[in-house]
PDB file of N, CA and C in Angstrom:
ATOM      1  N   UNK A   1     -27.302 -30.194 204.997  1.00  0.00           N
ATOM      2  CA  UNK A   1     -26.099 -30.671 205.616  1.00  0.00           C
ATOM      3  C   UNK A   1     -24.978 -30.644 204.571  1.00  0.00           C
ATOM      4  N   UNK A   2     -24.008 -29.586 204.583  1.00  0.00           N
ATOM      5  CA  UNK A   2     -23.008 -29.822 203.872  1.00  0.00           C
ATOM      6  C   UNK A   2     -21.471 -30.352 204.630  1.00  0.00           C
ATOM      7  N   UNK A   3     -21.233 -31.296 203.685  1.00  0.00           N
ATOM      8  CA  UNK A   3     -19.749 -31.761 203.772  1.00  0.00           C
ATOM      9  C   UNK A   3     -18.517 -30.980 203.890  1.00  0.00           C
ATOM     10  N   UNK A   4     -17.426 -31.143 204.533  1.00  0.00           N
ATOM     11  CA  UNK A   4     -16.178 -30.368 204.234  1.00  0.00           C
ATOM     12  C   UNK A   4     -15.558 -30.902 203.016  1.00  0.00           C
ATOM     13  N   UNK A   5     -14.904 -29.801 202.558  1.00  0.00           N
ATOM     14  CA  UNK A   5     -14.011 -30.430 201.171  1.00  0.00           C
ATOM     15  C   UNK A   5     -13.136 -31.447 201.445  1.00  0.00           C
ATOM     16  N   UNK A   6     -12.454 -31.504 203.310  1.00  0.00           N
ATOM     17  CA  UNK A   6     -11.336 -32.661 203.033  1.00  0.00           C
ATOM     18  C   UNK A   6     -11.775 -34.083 203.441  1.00  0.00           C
ATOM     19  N   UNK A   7     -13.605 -33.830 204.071  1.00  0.00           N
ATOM     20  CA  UNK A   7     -13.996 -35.737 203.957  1.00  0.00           C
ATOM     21  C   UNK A   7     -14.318 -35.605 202.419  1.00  0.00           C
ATOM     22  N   UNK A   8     -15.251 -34.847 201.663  1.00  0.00           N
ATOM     23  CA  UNK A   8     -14.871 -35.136 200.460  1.00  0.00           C
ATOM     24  C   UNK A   8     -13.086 -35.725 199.496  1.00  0.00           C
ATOM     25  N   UNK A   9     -12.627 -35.040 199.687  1.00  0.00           N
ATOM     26  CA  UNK A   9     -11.390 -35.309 199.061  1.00  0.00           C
ATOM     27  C   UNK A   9     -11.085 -36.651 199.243  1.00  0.00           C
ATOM     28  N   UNK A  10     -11.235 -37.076 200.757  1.00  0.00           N
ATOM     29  CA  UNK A  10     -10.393 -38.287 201.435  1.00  0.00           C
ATOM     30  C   UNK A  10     -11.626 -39.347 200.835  1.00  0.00           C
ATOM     31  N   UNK A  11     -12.611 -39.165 200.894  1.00  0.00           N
ATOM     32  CA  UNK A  11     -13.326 -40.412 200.229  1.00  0.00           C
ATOM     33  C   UNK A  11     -13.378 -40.762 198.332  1.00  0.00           C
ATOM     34  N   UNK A  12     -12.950 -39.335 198.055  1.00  0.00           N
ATOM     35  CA  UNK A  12     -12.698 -39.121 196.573  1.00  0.00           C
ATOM     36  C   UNK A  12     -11.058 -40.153 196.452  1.00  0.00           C
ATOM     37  N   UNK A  13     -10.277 -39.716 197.558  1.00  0.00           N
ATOM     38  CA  UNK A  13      -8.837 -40.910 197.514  1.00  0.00           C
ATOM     39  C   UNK A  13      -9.174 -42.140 197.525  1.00  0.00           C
ATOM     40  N   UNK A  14      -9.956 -42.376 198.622  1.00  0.00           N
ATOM     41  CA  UNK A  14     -10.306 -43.827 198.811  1.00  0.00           C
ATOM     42  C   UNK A  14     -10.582 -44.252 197.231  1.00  0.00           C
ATOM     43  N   UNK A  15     -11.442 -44.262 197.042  1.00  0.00           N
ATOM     44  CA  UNK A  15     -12.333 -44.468 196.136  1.00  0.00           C
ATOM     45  C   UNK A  15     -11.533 -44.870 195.004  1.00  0.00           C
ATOM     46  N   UNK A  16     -10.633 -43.908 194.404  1.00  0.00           N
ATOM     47  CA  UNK A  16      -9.286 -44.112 193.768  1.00  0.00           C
ATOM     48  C   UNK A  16      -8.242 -44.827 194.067  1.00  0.00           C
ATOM     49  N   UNK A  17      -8.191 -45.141 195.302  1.00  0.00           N
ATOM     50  CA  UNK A  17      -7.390 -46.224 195.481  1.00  0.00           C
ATOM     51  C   UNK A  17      -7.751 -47.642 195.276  1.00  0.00           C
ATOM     52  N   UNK A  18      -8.693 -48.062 195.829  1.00  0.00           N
ATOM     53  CA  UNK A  18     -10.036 -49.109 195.083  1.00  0.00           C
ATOM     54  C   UNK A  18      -9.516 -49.370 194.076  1.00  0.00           C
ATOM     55  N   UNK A  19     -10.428 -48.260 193.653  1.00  0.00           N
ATOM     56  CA  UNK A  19     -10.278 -48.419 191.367  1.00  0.00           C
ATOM     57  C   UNK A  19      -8.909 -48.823 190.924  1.00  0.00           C
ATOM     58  N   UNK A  20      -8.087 -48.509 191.329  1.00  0.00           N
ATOM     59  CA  UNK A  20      -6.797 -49.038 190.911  1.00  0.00           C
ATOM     60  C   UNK A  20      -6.325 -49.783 191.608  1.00  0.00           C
ATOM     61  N   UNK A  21      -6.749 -50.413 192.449  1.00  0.00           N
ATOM     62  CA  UNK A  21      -6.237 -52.038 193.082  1.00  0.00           C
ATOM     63  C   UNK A  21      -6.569 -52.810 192.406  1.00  0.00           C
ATOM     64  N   UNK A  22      -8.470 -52.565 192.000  1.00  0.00           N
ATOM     65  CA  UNK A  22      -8.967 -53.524 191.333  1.00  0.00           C
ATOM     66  C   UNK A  22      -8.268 -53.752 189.981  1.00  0.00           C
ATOM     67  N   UNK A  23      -7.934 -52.661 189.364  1.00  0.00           N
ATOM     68  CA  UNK A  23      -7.512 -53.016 188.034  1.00  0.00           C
ATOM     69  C   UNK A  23      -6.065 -53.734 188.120  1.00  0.00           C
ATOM     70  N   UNK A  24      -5.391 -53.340 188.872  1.00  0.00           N
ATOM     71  CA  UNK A  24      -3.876 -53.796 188.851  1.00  0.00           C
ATOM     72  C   UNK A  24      -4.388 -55.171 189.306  1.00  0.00           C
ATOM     73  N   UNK A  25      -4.930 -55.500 190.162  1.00  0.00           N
ATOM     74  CA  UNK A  25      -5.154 -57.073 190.297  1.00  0.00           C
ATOM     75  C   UNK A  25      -5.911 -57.734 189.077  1.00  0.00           C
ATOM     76  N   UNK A  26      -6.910 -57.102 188.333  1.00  0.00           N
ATOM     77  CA  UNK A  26      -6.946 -57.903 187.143  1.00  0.00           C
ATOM     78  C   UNK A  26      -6.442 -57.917 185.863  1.00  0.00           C
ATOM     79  N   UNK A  27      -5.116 -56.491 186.328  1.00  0.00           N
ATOM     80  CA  UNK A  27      -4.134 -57.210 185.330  1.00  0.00           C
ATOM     81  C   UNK A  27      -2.945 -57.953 185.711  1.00  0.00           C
ATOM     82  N   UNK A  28      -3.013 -58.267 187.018  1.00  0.00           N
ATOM     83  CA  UNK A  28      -1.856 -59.229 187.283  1.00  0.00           C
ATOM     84  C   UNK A  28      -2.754 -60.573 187.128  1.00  0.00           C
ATOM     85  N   UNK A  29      -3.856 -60.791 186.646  1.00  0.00           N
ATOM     86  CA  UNK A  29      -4.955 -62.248 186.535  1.00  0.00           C
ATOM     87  C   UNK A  29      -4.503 -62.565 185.592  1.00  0.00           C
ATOM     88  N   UNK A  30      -4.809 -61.467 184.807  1.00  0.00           N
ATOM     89  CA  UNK A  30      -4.734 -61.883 183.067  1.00  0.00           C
ATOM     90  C   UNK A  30      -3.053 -62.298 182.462  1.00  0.00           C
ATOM     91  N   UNK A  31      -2.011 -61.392 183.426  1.00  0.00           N
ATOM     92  CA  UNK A  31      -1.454 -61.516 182.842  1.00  0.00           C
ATOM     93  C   UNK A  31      -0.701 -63.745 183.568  1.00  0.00           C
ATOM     94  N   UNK A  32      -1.426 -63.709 184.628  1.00  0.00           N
ATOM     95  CA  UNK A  32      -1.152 -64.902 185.078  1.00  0.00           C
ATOM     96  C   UNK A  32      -1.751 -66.123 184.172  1.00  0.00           C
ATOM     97  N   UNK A  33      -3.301 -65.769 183.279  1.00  0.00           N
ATOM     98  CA  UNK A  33      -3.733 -66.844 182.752  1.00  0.00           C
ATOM     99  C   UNK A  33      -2.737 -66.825 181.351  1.00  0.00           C
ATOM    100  N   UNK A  34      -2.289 -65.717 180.987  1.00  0.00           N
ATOM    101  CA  UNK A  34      -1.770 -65.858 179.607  1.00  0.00           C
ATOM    102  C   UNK A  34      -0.073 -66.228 180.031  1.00  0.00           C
ATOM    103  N   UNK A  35      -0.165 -66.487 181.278  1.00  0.00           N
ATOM    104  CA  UNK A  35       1.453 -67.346 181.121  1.00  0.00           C
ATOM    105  C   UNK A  35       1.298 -68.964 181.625  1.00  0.00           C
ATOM    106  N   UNK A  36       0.072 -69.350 181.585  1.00  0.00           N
ATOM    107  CA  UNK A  36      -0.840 -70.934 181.660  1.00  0.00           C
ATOM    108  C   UNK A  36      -0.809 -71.622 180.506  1.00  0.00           C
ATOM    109  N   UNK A  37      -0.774 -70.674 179.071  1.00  0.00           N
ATOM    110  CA  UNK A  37      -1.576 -70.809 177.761  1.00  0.00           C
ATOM    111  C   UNK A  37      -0.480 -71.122 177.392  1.00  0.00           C
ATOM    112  N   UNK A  38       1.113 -71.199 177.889  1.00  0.00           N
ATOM    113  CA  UNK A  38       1.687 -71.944 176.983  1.00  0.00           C
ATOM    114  C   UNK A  38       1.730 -73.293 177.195  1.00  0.00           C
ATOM    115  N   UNK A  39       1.314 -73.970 178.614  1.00  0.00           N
ATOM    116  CA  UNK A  39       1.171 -75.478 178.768  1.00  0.00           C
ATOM    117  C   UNK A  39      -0.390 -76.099 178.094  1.00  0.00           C
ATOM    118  N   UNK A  40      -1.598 -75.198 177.780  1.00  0.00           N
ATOM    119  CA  UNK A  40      -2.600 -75.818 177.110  1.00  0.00           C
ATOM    120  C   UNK A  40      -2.259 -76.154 175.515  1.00  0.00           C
ATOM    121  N   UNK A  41      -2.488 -77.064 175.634  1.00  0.00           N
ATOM    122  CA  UNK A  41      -2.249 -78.386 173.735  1.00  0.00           C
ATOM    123  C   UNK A  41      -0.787 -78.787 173.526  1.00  0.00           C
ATOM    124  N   UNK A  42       0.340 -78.217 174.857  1.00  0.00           N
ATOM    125  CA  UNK A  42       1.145 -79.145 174.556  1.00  0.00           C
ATOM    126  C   UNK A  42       1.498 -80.439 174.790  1.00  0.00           C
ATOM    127  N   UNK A  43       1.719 -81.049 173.923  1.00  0.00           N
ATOM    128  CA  UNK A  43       1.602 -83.208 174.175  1.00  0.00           C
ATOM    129  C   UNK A  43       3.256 -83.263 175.008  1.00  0.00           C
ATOM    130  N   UNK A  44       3.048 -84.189 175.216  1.00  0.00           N
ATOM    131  CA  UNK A  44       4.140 -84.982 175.688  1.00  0.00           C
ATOM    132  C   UNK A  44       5.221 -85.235 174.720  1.00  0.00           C
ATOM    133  N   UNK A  45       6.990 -84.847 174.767  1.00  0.00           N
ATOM    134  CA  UNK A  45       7.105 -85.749 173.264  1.00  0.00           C
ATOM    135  C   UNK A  45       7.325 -87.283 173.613  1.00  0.00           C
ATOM    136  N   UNK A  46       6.919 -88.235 172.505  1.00  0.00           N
ATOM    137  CA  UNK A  46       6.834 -89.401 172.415  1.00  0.00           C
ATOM    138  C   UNK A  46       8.541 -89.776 172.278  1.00  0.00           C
ATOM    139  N   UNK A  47       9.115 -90.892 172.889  1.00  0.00           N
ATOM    140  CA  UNK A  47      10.151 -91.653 172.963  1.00  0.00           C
ATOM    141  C   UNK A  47      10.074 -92.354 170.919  1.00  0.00           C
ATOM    142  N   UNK A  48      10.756 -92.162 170.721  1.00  0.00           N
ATOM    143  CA  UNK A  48      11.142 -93.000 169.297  1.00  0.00           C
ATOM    144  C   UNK A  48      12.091 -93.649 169.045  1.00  0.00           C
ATOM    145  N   UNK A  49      11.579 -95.321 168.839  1.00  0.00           N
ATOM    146  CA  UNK A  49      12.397 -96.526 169.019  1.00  0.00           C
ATOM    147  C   UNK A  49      13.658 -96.148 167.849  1.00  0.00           C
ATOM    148  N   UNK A  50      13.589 -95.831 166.331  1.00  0.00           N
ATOM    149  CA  UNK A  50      14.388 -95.157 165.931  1.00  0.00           C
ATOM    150  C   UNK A  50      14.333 -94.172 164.717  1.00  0.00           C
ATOM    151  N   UNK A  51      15.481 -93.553 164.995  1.00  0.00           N
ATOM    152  CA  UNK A  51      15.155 -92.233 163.527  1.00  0.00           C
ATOM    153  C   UNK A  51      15.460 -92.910 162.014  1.00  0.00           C
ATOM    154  N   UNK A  52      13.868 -92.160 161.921  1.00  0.00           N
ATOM    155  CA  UNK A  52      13.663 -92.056 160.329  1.00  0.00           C
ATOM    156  C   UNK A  52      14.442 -91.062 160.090  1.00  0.00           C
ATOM    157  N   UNK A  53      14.568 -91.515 158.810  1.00  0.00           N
ATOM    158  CA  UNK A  53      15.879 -90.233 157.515  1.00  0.00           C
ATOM    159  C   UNK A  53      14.435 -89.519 157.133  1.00  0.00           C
ATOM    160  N   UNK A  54      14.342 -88.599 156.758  1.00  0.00           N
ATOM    161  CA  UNK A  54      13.246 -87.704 156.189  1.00  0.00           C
ATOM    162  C   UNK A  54      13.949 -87.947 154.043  1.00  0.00           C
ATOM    163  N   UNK A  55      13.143 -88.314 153.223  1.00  0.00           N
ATOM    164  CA  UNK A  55      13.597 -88.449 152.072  1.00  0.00           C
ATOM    165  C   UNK A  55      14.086 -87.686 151.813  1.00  0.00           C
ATOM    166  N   UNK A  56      14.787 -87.219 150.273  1.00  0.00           N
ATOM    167  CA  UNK A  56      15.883 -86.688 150.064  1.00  0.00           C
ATOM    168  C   UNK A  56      15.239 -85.842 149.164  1.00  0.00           C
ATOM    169  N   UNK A  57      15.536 -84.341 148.853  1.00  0.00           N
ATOM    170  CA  UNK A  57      14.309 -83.784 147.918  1.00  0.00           C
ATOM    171  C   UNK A  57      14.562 -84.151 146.501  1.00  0.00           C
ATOM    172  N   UNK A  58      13.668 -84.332 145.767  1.00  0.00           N
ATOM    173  CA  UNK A  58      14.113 -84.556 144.553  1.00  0.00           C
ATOM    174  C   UNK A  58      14.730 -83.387 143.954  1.00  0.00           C
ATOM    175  N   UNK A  59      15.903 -83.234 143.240  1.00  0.00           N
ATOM    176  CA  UNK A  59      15.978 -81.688 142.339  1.00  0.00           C
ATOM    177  C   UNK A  59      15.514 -81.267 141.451  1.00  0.00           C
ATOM    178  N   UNK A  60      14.659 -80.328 141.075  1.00  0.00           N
ATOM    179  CA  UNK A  60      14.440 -80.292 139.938  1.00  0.00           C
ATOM    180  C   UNK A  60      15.113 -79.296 138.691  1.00  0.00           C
ATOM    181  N   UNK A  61      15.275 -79.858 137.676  1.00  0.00           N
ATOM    182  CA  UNK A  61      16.415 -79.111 136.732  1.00  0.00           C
ATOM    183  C   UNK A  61      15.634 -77.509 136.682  1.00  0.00           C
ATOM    184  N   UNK A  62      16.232 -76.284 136.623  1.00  0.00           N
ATOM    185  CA  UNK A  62      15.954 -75.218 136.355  1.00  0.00           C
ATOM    186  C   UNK A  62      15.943 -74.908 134.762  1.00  0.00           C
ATOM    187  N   UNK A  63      14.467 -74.470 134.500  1.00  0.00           N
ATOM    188  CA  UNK A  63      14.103 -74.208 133.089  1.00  0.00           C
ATOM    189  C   UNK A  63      14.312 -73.171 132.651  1.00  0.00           C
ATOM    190  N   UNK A  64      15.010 -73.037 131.244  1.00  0.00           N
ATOM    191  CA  UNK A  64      15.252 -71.410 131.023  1.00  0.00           C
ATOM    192  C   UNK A  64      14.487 -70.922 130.088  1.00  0.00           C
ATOM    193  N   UNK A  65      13.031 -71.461 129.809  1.00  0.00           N
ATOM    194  CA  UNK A  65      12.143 -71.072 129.127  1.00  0.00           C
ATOM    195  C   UNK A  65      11.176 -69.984 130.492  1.00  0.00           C
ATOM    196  N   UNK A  66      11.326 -70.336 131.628  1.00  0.00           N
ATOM    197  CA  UNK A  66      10.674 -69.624 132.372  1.00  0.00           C
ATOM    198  C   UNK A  66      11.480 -68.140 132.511  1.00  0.00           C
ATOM    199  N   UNK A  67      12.730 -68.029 132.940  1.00  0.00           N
ATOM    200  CA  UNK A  67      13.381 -66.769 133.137  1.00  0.00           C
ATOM    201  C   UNK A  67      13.296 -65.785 131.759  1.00  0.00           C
ATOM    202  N   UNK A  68      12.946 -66.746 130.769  1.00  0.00           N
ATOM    203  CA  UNK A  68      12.946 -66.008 129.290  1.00  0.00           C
ATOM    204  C   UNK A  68      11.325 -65.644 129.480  1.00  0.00           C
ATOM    205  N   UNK A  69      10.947 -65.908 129.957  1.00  0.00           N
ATOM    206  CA  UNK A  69       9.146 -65.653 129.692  1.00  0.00           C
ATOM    207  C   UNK A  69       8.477 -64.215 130.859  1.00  0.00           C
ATOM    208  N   UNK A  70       9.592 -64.454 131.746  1.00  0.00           N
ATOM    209  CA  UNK A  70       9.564 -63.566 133.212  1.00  0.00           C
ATOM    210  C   UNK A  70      10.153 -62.088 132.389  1.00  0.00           C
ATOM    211  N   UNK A  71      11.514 -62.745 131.571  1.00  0.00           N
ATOM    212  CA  UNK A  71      11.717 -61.284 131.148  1.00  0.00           C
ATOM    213  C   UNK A  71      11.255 -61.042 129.949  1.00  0.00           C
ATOM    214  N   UNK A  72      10.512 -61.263 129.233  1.00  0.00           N
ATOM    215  CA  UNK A  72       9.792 -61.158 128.156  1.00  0.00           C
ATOM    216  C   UNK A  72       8.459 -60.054 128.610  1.00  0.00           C
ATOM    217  N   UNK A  73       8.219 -60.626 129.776  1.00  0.00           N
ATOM    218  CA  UNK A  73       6.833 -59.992 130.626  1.00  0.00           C
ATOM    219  C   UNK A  73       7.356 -58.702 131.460  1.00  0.00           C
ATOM    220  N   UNK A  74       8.690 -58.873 132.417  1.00  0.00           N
ATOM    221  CA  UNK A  74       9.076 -57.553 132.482  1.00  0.00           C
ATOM    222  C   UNK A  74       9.130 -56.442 131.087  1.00  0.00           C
ATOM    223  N   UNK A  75       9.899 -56.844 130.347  1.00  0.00           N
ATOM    224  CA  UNK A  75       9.758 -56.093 129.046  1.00  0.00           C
ATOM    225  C   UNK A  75       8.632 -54.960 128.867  1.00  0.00           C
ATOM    226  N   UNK A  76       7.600 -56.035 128.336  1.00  0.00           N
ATOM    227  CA  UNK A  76       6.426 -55.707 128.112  1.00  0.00           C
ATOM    228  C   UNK A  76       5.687 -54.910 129.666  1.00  0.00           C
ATOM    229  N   UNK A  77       6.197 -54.905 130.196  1.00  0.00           N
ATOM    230  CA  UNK A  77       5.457 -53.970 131.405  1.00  0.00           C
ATOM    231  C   UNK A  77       6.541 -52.955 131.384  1.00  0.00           C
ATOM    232  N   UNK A  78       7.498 -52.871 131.304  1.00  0.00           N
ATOM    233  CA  UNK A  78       8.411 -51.758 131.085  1.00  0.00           C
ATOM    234  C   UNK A  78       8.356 -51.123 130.030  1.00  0.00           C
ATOM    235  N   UNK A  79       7.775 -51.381 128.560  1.00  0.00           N
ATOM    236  CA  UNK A  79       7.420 -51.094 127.758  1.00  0.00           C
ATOM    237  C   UNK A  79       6.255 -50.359 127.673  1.00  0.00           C
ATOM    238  N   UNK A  80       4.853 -50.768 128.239  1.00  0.00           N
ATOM    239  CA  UNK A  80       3.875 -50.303 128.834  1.00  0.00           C
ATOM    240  C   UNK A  80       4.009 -48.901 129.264  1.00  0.00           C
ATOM    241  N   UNK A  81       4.480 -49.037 130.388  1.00  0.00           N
ATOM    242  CA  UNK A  81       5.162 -47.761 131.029  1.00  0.00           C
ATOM    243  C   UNK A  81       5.426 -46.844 130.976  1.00  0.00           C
ATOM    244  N   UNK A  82       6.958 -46.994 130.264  1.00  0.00           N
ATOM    245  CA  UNK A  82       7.486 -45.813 129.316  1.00  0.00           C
ATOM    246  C   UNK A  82       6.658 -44.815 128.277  1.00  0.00           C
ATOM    247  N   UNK A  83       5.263 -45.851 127.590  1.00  0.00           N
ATOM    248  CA  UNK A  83       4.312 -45.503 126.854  1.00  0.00           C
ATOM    249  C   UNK A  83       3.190 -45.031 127.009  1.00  0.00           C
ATOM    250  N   UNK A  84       3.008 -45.676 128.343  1.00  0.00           N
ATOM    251  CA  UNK A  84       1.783 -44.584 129.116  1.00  0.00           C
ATOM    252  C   UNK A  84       2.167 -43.314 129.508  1.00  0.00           C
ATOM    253  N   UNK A  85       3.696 -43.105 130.267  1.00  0.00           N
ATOM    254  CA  UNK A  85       4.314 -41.899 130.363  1.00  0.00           C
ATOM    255  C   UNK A  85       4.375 -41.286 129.632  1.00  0.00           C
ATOM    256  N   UNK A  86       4.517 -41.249 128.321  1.00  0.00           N
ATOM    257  CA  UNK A  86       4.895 -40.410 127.005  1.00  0.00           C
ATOM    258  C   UNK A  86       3.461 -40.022 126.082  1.00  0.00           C
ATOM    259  N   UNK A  87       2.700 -40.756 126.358  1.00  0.00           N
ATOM    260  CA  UNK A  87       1.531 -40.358 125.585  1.00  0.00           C
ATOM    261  C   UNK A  87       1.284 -41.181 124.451  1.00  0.00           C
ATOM    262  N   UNK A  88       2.019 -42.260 124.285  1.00  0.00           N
ATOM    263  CA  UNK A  88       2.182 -42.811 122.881  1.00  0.00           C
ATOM    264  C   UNK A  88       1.901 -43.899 123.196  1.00  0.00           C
ATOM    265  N   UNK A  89       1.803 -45.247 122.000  1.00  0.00           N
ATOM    266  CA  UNK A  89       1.286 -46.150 122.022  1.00  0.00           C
ATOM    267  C   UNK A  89       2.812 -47.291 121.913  1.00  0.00           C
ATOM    268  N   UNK A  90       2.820 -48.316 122.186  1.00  0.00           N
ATOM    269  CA  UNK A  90       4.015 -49.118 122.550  1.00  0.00           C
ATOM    270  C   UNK A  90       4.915 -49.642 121.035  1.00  0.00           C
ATOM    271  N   UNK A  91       3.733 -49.980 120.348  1.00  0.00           N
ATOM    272  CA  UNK A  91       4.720 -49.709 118.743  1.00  0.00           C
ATOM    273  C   UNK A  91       5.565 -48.964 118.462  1.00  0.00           C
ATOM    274  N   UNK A  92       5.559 -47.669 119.107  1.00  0.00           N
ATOM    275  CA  UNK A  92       6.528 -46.686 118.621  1.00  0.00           C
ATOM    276  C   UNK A  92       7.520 -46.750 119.242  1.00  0.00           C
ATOM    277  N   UNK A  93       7.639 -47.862 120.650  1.00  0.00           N
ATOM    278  CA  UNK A  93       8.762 -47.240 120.879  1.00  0.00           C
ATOM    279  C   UNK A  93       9.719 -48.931 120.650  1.00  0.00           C
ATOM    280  N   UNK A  94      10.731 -48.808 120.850  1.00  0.00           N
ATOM    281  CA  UNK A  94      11.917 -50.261 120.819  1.00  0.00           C
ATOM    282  C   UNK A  94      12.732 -50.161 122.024  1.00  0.00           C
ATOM    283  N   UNK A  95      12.511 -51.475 122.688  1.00  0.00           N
ATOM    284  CA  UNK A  95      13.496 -51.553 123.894  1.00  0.00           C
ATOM    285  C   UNK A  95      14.919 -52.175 123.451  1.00  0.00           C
ATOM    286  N   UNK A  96      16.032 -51.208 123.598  1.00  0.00           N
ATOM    287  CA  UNK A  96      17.103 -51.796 123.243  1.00  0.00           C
ATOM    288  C   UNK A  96      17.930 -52.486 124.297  1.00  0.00           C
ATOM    289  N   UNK A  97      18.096 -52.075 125.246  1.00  0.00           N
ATOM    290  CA  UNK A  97      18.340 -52.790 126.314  1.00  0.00           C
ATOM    291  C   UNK A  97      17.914 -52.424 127.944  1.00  0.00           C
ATOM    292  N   UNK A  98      17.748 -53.165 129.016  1.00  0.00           N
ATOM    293  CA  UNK A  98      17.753 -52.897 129.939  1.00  0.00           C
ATOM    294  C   UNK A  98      18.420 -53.834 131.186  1.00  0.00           C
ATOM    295  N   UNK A  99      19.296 -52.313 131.546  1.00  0.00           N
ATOM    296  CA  UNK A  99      19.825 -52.537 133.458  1.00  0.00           C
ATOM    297  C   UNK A  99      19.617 -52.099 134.936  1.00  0.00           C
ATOM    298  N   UNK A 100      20.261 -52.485 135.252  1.00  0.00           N
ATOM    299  CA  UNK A 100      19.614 -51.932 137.026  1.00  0.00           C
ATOM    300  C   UNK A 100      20.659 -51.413 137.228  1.00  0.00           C
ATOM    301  N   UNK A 101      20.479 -50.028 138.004  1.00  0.00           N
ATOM    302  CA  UNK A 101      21.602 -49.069 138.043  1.00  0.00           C
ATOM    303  C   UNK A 101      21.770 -49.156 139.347  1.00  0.00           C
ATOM    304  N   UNK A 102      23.136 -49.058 139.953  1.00  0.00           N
ATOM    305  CA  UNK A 102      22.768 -48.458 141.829  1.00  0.00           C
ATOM    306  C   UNK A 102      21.664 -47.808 142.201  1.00  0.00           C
ATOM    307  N   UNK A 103      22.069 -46.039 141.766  1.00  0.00           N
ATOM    308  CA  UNK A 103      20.864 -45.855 142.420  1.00  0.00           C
ATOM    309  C   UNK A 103      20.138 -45.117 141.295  1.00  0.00           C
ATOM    310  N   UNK A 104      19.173 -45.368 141.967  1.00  0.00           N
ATOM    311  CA  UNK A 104      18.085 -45.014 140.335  1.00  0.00           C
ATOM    312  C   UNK A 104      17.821 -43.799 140.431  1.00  0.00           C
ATOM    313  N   UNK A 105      17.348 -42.531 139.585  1.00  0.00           N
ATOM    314  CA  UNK A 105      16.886 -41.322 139.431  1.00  0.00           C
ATOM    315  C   UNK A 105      15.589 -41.537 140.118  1.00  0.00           C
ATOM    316  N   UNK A 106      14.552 -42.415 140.109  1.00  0.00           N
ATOM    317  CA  UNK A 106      13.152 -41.870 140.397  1.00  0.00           C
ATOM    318  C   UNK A 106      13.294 -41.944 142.157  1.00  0.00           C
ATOM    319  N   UNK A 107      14.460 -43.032 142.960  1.00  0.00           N
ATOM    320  CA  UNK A 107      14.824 -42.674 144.249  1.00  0.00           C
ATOM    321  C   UNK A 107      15.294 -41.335 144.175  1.00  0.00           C
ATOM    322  N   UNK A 108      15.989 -40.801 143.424  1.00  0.00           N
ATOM    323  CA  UNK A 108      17.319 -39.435 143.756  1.00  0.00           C
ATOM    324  C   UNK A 108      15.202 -38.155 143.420  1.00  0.00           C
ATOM    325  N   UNK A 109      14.881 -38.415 142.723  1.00  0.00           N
ATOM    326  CA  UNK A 109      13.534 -37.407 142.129  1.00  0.00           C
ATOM    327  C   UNK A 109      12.682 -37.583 143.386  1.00  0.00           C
ATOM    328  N   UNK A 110      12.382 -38.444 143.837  1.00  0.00           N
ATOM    329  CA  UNK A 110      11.358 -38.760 145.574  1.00  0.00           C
ATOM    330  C   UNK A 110      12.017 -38.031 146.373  1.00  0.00           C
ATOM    331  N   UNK A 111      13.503 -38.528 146.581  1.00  0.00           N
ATOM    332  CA  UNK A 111      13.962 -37.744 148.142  1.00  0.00           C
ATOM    333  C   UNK A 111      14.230 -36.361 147.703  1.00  0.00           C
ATOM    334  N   UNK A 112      14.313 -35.796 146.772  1.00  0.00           N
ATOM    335  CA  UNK A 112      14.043 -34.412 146.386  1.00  0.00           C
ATOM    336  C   UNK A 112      12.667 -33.614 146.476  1.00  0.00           C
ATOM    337  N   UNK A 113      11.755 -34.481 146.050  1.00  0.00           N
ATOM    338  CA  UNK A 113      10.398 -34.060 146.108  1.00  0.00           C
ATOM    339  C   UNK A 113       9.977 -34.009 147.944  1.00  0.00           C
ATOM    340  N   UNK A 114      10.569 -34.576 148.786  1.00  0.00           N
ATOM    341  CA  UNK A 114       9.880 -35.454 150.029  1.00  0.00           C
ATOM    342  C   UNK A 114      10.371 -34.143 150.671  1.00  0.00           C
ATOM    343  N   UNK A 115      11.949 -33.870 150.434  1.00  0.00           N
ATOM    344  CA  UNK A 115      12.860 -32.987 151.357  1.00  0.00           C
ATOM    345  C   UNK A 115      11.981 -31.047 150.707  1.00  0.00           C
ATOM    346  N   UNK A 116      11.288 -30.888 149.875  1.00  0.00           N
ATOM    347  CA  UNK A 116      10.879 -29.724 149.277  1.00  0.00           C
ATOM    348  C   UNK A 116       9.580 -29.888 150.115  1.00  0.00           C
ATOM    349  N   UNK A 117       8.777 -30.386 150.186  1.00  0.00           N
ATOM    350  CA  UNK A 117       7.517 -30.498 151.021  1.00  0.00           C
ATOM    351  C   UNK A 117       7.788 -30.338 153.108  1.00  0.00           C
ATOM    352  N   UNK A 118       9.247 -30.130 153.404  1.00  0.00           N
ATOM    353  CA  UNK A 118       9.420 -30.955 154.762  1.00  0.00           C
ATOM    354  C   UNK A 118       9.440 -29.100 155.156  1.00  0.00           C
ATOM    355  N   UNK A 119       8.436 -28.607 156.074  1.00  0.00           N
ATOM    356  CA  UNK A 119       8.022 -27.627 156.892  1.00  0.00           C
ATOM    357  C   UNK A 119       9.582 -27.231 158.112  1.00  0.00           C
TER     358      UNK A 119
END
């Protein structure tokens, strides 16, 4: 006993129509329990006979043994650096000073390298 292709087809629709009722209804579930979840653990707020001041922070003085120790340690990692790059050992070399420029060469050396690789 063979079937025609269009009760096949039409029960192949059905069938698909199903499947996607069911799902659209359990995502209109889910999306109903996850708009529930913002009333679970919230309290009531409590009435308060009157306001507390929250204390006042204490200040504490800013130490300039720390910013000297931060750049003491940049230094020395910038120092590092320069010396691992070069092949040499950090004795040899002397940091005479250091600034921060707008824009730095190793940005301007990347977007050169990035734009030579781009197909």
């Amino acid at each position: 006993m063979e079937l025609k292709l269009s009760t096949v087809m039409f029960e192949g629709l059905g069938t698909t129509i199903i499947g996607m009722a069911i799902v659209f209804a359990t995502l209109a579930l889910i999306a109903f329990v996850i708009s529930l979840l913002k009333y679970i653990g919230k309290e009531k707020p409590k009435k308060q006979e009157k306001a507390v001041e929250p204390p006042k922070p204490v200040e504490e003085p800013i130490l300039e043994t720390e910013t000297v120790e931060d750049d003491l340690a940049l230094i020395a990692v910038i120092t590092a650096s320069i010396a691992a790059s070069l092949g040499t050992s950090a004795d040899k070399l002397r940091v005479v000073s250091i600034r921060k420029e707008k824009s730095s060469s190793w940005i301007n050396a990347s977007r050169r390298e990035q734009q030579r690789h781009i197909y």
